[in-house]
Protein backbone atom coordinates (compact mmCIF):
# COMPACT_ATOMS: atom_id res chain seq x y z
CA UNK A 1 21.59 12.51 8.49
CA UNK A 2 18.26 13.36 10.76
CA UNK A 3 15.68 10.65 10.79
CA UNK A 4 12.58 12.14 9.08
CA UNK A 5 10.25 9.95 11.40
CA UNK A 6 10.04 9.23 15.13
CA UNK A 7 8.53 5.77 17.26
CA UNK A 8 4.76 6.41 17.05
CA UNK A 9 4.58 8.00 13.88
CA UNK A 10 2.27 6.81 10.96
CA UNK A 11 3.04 6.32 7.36
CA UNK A 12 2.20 4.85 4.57
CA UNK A 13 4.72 2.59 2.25
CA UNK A 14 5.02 4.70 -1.08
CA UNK A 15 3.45 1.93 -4.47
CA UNK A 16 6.07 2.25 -6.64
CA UNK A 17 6.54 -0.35 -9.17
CA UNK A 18 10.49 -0.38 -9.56
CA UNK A 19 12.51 -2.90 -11.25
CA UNK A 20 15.52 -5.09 -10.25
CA UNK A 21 16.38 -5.05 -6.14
CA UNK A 22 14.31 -3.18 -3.93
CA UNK A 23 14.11 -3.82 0.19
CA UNK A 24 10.72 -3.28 0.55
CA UNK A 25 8.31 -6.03 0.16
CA UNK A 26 5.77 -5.89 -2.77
CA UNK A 27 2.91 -7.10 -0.50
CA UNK A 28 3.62 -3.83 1.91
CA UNK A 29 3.30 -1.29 -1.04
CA UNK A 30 0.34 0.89 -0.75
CA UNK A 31 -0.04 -0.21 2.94
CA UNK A 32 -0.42 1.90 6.15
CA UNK A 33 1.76 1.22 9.23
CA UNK A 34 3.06 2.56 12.53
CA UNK A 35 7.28 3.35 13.15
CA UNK A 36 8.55 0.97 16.09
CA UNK A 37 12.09 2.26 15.61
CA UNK A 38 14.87 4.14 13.87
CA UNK A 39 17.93 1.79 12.91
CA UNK A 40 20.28 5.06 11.83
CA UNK A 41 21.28 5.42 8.37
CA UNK A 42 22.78 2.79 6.21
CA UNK A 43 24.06 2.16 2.99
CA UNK A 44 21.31 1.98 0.28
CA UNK A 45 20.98 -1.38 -0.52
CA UNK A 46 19.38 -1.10 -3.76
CA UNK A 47 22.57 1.14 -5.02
CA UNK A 48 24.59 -1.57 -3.52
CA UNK A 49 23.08 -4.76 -5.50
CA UNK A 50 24.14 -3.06 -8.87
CA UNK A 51 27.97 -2.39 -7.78
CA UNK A 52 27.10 1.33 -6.29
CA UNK A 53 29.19 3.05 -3.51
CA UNK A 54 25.07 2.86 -1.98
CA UNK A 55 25.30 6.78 -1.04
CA UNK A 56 24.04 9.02 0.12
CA UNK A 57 23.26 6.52 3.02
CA UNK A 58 19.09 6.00 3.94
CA UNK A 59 17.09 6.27 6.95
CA UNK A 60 16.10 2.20 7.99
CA UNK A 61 12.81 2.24 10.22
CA UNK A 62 10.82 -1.05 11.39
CA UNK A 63 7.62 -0.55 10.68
CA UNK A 64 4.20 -2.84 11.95
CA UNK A 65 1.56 -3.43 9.79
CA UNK A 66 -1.95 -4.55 11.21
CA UNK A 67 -2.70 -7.59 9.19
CA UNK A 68 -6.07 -6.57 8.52
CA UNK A 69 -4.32 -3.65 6.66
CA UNK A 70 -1.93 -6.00 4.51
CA UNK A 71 -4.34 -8.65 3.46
CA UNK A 72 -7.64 -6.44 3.65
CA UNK A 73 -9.31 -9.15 5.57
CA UNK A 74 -8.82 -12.11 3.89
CA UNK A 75 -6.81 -14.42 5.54
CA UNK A 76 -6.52 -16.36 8.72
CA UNK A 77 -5.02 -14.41 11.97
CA UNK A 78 -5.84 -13.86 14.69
CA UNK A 79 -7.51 -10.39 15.30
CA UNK A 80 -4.68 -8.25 16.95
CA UNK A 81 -1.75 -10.01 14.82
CA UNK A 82 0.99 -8.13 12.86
CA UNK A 83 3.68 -8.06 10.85
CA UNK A 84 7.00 -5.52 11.57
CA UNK A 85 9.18 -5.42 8.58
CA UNK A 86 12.17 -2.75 7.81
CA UNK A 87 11.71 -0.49 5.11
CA UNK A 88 13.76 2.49 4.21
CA UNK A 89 12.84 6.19 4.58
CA UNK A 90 12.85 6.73 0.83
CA UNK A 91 9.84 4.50 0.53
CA UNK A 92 7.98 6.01 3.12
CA UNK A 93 5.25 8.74 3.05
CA UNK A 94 3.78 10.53 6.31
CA UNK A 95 0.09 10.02 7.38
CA UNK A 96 -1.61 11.91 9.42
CA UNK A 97 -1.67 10.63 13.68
CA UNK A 98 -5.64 10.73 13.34
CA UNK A 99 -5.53 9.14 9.72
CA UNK A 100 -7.90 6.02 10.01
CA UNK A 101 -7.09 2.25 8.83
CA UNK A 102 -7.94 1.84 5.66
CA UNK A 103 -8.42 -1.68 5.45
CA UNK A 104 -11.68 -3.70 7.52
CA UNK A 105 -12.11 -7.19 7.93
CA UNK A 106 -15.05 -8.36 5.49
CA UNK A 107 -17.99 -9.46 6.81
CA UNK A 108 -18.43 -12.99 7.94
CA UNK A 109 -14.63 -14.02 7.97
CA UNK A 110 -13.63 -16.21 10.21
CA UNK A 111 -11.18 -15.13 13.05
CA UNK A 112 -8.54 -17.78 13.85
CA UNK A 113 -8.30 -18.29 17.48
């Protein structure tokens, strides 16, 4: 199985609103975020917590998240922080290398130092 994305590559973390087990946490759905690394393919895990054989195996990525782009600017970090979290090629989507944040800090938030 061929990774679909490489290090550098954006993407965004598909908003689904599934039921029971997923890997993917909620408060990355909808989010934008850079690949780090491909892990290889590996059982699904979501097939897995309800007794399945977890085939055919999935694509596992990390994946860094700009906070501002997770909590849209409200919250305390530091301005360059991030969070890298693992999330499986089946909830990922491809962006576009030029494709600007979405998120920006609100006005007149206070920066932790």
């Amino acid at each position: 199985m061929s990774a679909r994305f490489k290090s550098g590559d954006r993407v965004l973390v598909r908003n689904d609103d599934r039921q029971g087990h997923v890997r993917t946490p909620s408060y990355l759905k909808g989010r934008r975020g850079t690949v780090l690394k491909d892990f290889g393919a590996w059982p699904n895990p979501e097939s897995l917590a309800y007794g399945g054989d977890g085939l055919p195996p999935k694509v596992n990525y990390w994946v860094r998240f700009d906070m501002d782009e997770v909590w849209r600017g409200d919250g305390d970090y530091a301005h360059r922080d991030s969070v890298v979290a693992e999330i499986y090629e089946h909830w990922l989507e491809p962006l576009g290398p030029s494709e600007p944040p979405r998120a920006k800090r609100r006005p007149g938030r206070r920066r932790a130092a």
